[in-house]
C-alpha atoms as a PDB file:
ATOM      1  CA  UNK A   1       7.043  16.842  57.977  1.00  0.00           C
ATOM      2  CA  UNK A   2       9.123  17.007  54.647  1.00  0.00           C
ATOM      3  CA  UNK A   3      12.067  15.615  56.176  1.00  0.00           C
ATOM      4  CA  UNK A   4      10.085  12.513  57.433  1.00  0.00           C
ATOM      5  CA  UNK A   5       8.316  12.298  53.909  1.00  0.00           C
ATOM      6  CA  UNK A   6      11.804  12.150  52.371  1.00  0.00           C
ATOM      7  CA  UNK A   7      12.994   9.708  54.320  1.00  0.00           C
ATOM      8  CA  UNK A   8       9.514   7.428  53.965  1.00  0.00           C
ATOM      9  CA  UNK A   9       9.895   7.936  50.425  1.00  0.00           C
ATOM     10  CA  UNK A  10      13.634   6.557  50.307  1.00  0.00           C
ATOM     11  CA  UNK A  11      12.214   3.364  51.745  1.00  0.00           C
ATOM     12  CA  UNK A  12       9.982   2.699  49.126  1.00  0.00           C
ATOM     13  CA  UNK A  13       6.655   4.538  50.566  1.00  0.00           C
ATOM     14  CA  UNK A  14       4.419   6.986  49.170  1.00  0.00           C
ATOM     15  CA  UNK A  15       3.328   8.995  52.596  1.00  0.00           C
ATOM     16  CA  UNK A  16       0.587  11.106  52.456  1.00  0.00           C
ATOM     17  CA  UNK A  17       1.287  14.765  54.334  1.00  0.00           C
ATOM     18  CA  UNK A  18      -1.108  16.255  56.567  1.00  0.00           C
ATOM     19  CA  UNK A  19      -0.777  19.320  57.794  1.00  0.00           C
ATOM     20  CA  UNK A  20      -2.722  22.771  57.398  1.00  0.00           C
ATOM     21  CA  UNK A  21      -0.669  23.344  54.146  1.00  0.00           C
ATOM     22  CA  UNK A  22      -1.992  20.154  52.409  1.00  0.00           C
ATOM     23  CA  UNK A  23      -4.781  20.148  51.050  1.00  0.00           C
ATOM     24  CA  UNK A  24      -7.733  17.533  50.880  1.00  0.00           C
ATOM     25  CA  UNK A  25      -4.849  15.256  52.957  1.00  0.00           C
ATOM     26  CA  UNK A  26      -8.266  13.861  54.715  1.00  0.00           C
ATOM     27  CA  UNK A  27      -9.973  12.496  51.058  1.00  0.00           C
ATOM     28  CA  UNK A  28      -6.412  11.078  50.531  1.00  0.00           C
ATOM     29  CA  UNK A  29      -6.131   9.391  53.829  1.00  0.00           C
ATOM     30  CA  UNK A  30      -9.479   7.681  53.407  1.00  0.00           C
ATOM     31  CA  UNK A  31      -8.817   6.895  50.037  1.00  0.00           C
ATOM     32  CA  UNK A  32      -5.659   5.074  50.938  1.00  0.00           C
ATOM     33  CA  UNK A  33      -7.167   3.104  53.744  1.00  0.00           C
ATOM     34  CA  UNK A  34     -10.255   1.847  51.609  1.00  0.00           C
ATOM     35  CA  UNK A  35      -7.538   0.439  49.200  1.00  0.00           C
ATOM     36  CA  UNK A  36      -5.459  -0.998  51.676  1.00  0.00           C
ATOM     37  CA  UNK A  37      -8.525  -3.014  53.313  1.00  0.00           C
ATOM     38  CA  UNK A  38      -9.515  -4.034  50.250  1.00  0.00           C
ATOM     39  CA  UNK A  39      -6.284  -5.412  49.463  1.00  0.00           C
ATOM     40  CA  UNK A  40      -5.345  -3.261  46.449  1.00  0.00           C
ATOM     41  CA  UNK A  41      -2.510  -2.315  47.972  1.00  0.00           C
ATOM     42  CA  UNK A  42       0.341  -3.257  50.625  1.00  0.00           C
ATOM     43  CA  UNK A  43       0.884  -0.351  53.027  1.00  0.00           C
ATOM     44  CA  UNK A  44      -0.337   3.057  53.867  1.00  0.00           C
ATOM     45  CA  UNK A  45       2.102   5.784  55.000  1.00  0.00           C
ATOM     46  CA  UNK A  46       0.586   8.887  56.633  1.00  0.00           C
ATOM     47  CA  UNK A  47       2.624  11.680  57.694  1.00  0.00           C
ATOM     48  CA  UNK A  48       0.946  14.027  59.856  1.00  0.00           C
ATOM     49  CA  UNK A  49       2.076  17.394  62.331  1.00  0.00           C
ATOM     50  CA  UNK A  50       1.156  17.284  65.710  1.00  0.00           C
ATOM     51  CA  UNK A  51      -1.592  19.552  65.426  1.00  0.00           C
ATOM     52  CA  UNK A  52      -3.368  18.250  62.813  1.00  0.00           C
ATOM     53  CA  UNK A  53      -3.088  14.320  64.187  1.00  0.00           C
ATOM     54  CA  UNK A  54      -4.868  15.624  67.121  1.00  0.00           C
ATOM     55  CA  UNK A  55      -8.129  17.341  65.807  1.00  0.00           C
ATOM     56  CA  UNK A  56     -11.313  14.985  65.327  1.00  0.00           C
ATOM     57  CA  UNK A  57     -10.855  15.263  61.690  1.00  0.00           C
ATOM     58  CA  UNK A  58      -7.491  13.586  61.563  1.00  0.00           C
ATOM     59  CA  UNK A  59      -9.509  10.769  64.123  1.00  0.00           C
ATOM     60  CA  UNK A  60     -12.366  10.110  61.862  1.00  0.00           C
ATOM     61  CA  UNK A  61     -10.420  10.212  58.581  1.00  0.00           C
ATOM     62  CA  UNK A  62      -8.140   7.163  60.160  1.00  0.00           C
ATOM     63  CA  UNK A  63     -11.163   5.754  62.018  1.00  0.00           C
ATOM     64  CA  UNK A  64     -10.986   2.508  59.471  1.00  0.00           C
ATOM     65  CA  UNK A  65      -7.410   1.636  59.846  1.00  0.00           C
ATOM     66  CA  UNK A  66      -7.012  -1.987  61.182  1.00  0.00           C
ATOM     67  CA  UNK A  67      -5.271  -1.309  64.322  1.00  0.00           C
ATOM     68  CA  UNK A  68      -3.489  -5.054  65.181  1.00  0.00           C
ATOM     69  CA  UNK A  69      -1.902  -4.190  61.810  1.00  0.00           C
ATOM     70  CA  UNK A  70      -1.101  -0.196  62.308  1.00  0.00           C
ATOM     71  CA  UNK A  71       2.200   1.696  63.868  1.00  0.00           C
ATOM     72  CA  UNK A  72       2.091   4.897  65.034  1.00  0.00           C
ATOM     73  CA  UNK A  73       5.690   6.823  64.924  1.00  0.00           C
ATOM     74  CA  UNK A  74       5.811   9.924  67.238  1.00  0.00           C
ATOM     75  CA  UNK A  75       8.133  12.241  66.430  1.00  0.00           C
ATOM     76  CA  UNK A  76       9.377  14.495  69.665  1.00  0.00           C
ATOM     77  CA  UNK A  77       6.987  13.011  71.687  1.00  0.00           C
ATOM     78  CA  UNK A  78       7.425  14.630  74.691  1.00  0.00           C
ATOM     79  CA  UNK A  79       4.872  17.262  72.805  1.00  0.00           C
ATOM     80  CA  UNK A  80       2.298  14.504  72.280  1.00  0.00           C
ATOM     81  CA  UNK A  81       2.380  14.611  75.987  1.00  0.00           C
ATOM     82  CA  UNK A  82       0.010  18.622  76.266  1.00  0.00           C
ATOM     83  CA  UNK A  83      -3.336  18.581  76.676  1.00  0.00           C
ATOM     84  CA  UNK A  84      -4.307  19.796  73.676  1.00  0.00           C
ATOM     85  CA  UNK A  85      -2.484  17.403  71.565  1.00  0.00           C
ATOM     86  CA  UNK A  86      -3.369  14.100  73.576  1.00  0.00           C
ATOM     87  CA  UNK A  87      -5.600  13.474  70.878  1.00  0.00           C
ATOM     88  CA  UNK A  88      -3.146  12.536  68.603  1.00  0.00           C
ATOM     89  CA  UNK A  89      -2.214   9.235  71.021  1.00  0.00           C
ATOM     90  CA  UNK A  90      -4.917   7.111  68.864  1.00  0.00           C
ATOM     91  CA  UNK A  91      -6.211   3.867  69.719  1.00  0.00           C
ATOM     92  CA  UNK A  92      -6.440   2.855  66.498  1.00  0.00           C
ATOM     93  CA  UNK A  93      -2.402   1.946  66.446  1.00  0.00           C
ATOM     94  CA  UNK A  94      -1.369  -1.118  68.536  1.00  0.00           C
ATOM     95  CA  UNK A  95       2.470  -0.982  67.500  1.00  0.00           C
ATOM     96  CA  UNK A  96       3.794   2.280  69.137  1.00  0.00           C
ATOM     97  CA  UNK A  97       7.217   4.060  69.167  1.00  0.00           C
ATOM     98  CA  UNK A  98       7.812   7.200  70.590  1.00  0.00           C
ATOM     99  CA  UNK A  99      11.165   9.311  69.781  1.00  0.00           C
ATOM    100  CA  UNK A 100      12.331  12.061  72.268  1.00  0.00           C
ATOM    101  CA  UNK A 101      15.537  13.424  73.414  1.00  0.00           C
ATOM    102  CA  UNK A 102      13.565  14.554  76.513  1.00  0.00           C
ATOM    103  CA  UNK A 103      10.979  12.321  77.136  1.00  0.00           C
ATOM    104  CA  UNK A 104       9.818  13.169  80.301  1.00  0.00           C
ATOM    105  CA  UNK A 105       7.841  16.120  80.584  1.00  0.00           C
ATOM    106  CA  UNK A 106       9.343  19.492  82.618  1.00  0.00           C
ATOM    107  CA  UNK A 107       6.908  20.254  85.310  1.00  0.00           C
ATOM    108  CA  UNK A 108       4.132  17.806  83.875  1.00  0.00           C
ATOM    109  CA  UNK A 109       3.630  14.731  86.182  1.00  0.00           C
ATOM    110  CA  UNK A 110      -0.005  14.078  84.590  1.00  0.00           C
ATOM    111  CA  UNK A 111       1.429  14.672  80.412  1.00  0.00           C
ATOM    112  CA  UNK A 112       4.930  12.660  81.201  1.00  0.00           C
ATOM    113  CA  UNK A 113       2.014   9.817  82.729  1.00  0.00           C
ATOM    114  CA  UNK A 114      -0.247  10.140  79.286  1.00  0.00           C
ATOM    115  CA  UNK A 115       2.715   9.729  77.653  1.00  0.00           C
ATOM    116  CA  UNK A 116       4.050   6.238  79.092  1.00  0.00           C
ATOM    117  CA  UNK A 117       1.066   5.094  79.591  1.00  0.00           C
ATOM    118  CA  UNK A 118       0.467   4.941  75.730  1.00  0.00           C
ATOM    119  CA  UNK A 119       3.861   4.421  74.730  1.00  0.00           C
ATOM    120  CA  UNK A 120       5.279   2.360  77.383  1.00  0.00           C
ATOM    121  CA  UNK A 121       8.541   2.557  79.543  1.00  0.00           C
ATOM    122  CA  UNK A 122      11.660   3.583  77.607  1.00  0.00           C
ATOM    123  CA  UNK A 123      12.912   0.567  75.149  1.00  0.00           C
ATOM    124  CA  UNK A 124      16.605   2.224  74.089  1.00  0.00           C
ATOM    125  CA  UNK A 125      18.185   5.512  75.775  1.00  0.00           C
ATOM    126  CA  UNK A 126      21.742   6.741  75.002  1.00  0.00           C
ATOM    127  CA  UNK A 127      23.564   9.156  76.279  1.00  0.00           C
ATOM    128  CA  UNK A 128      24.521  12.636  74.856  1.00  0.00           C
ATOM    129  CA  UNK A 129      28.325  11.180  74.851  1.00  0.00           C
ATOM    130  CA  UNK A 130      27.218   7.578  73.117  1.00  0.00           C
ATOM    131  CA  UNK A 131      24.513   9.492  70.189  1.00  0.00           C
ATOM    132  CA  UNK A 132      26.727  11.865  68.812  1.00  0.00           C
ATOM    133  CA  UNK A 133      28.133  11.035  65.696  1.00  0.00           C
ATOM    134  CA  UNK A 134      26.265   7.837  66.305  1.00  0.00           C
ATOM    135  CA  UNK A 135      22.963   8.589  66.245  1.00  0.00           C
ATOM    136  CA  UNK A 136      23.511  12.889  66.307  1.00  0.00           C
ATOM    137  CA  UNK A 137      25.445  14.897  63.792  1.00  0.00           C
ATOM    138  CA  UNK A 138      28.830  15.344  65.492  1.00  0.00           C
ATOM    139  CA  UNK A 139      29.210  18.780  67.201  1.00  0.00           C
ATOM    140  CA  UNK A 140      31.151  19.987  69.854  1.00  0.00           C
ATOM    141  CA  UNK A 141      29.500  20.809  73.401  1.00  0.00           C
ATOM    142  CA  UNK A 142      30.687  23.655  75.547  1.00  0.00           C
ATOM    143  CA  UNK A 143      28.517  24.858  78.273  1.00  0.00           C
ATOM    144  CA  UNK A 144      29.307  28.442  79.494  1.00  0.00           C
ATOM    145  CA  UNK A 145      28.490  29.530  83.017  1.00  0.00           C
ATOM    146  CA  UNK A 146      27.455  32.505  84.075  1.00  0.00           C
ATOM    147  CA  UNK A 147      26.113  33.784  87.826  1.00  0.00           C
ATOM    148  CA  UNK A 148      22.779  35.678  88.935  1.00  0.00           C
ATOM    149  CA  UNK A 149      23.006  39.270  89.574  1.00  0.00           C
ATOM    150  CA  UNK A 150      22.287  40.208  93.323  1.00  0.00           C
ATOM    151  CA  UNK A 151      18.393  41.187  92.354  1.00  0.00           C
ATOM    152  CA  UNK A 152      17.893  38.119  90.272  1.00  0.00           C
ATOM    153  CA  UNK A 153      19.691  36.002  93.349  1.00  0.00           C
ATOM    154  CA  UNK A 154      17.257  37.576  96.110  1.00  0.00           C
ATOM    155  CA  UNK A 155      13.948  36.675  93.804  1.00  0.00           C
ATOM    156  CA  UNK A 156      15.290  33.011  93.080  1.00  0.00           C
ATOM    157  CA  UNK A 157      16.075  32.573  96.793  1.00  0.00           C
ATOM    158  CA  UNK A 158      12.754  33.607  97.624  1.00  0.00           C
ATOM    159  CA  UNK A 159      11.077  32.021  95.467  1.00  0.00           C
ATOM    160  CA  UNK A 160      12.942  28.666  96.907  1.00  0.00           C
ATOM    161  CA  UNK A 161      11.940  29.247 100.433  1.00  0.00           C
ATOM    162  CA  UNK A 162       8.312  29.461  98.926  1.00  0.00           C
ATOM    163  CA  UNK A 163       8.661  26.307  96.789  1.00  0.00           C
ATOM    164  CA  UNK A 164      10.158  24.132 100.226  1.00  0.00           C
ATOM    165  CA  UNK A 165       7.155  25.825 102.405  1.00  0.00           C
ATOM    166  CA  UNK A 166       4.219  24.024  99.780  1.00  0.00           C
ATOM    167  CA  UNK A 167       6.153  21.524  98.789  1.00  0.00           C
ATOM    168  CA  UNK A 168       5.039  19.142 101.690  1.00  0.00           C
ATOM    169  CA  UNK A 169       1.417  19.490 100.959  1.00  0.00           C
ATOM    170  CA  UNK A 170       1.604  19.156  97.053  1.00  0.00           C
ATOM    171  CA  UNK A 171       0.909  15.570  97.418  1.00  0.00           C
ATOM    172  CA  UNK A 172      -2.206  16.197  99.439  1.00  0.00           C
ATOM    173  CA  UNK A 173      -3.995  18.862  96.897  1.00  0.00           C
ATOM    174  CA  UNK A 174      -4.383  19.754  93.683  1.00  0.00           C
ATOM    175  CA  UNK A 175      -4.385  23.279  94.244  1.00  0.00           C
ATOM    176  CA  UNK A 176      -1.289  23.295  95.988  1.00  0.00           C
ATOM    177  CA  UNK A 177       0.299  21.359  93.477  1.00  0.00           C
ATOM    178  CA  UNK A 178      -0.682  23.652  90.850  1.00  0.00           C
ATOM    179  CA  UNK A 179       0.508  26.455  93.104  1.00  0.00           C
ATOM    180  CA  UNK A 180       4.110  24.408  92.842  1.00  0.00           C
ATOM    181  CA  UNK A 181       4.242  24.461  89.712  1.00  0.00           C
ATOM    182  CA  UNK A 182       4.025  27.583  89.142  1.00  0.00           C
ATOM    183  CA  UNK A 183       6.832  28.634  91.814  1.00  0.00           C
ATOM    184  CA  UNK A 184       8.956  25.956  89.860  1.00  0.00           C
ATOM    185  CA  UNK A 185       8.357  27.507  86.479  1.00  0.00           C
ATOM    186  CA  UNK A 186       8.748  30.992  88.355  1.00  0.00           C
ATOM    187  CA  UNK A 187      11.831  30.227  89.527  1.00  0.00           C
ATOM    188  CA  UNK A 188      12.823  28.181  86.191  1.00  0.00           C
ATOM    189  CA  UNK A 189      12.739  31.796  84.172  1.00  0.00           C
ATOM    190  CA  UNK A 190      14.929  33.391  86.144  1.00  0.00           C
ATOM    191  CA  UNK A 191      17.903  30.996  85.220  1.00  0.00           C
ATOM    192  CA  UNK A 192      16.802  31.089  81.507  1.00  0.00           C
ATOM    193  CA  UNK A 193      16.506  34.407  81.174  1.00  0.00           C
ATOM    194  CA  UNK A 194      19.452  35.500  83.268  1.00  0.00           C
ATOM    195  CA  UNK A 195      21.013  39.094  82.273  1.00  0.00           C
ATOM    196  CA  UNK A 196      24.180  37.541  82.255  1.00  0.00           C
ATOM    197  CA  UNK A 197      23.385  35.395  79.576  1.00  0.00           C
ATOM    198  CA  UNK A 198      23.569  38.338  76.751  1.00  0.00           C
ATOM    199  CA  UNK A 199      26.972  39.394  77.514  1.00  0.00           C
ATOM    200  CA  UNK A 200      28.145  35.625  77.409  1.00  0.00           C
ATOM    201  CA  UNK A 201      26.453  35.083  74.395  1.00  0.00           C
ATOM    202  CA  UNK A 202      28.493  38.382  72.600  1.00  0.00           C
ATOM    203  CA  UNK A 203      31.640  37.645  74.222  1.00  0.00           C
ATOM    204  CA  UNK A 204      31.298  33.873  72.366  1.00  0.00           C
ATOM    205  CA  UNK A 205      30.477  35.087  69.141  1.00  0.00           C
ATOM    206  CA  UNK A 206      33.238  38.144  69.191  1.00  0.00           C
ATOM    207  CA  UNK A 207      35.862  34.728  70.026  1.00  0.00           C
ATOM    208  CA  UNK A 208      34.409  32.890  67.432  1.00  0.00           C
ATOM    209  CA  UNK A 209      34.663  35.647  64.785  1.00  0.00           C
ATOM    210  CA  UNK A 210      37.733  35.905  65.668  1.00  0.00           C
ATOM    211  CA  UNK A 211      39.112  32.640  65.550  1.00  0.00           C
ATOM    212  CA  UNK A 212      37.650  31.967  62.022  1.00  0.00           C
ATOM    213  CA  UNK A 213      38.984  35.282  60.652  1.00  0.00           C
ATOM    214  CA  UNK A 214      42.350  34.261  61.658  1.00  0.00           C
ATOM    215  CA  UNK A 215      42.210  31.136  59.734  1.00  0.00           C
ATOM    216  CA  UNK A 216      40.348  32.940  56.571  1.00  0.00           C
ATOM    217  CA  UNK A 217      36.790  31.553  57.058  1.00  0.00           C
ATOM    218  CA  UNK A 218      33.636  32.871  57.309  1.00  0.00           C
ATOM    219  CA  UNK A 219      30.814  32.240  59.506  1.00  0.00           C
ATOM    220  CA  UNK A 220      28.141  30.170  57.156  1.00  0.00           C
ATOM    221  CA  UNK A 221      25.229  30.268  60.406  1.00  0.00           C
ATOM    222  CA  UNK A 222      24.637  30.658  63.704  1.00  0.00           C
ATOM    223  CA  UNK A 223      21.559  29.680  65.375  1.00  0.00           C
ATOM    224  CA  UNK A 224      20.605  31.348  68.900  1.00  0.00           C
ATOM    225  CA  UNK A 225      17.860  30.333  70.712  1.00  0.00           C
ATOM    226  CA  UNK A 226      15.914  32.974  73.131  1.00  0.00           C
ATOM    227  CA  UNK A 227      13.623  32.956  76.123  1.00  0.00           C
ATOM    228  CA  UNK A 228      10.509  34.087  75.774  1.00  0.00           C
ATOM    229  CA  UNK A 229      10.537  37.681  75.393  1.00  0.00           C
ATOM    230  CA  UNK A 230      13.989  38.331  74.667  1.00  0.00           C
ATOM    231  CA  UNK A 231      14.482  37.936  70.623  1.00  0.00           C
ATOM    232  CA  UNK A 232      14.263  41.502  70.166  1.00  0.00           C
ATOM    233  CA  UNK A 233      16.773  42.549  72.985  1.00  0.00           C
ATOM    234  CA  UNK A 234      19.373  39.472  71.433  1.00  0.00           C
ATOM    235  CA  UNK A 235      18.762  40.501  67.863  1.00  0.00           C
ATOM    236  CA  UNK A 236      19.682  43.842  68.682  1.00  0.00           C
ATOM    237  CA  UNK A 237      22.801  43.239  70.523  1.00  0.00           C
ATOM    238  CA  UNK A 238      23.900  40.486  67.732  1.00  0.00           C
ATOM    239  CA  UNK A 239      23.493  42.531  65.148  1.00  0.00           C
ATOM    240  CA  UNK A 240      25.818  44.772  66.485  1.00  0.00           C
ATOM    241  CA  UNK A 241      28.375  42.590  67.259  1.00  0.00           C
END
């Protein structure tokens, strides 16, 4: 939200933030629009989280914006795309553009849908070699494998001979398509949260240490991103490292 409002303001707006840390953002956004229909100023600029641009407040308090002359901006839209934030897709913007790196929903047919539907099909799309240091902060890419264990091998097998068994009739029922979609998200976890993937993850960080203490540096950050469940077990074994 700040980092949007920084970069509105370096244009030459004056956004108004909305989110559950700003206060009376409603009276401001109401405020704003009664000026700008009554000509006393140019442009509105609202700045609003997800969350908050999908709740019936956020609706009513932009319910008066001319929408021939609005543009709504989503931000990682592929999370507009959840039920619970559909909301936020307002009618009351004609002009829409919708940023995502991943546009397409995983697993969600029906929010992937919502989301074209209101957005439309995809205008520009670059690849991850083309966007970096174009359009992406330079950084270097190196994906490193690693293989199931025997137990995790035996549950993702099954699990496959149970997703090609209802796959057939997925198209035919609801239920079974749910049912699908679960095996697929089932069978999804056991890659992410492979066992594997710890001892990788050390092994990269002890080479890394390594190479920078050989050239007299220091490590200034490292982000590491978890599965579900597993922040405590990684924080542990990093911290140790």
């Amino acid at each position: 939200l700040e980092q949007w409002a920084d970069n509105c303001r370096a244009f030459g707006f004056r956004p108004i933030l909305c989110s559950g840390n700003h206060s009376h953002w409603d009276i401001a956004v109401t405020s704003a629009i009664r000026d700008f229909n009554l000509e006393v100023t140019s442009n509105i600029c609202i700045v609003s989280v997800h969350h908050t641009a999908s709740t019936p407040k956020f609706a009513s308090s932009i319910s008066r914006l001319p929408s021939y002359n609005t543009m709504l901006i989503g931000d990682e839209a592929h999370g507009l795309g959840a039920p619970h934030l559909q909301s936020a897709l307002t009618n009351q913007a004609e002009m829409r553009l919708g940023l995502s790196a991943t546009p397409r929903r995983w697993f969600d047919e029906e929010g992937t849908a919502a989301l074209y539907s209101y957005f439309g099909e995809t205008c520009y799309e670059y690849t991850l070699g083309e966007a970096i240091g174009r359009f992406l902060t330079p950084y270097e890419y190196h994906p490193v494998l690693v293989s199931l264990n025997d137990e995790e091998l035996d549950l993702y097998e099954s699990l496959t001979q149970k997703i090609i068994s209802v796959s057939d009739k997925a198209e035919a029922s609801n239920d079974v398509d749910e049912q699908l979609k679960k095996l697929l998200l089932q069978r999804a976890r056991i890659v992410y949260s492979a066992k594997a993937k710890l001892p990788a993850l050390i092994e990269q960080i002890q080479s890394m240490l390594r190479k920078q203490k050989k050239k007299g540096d220091q490590p200034t950050g490292i982000l590491i991103y978890c599965a579900p469940g597993q922040h405590k077990e990684v924080l542990k074994a990093v911290s140790s490292t």
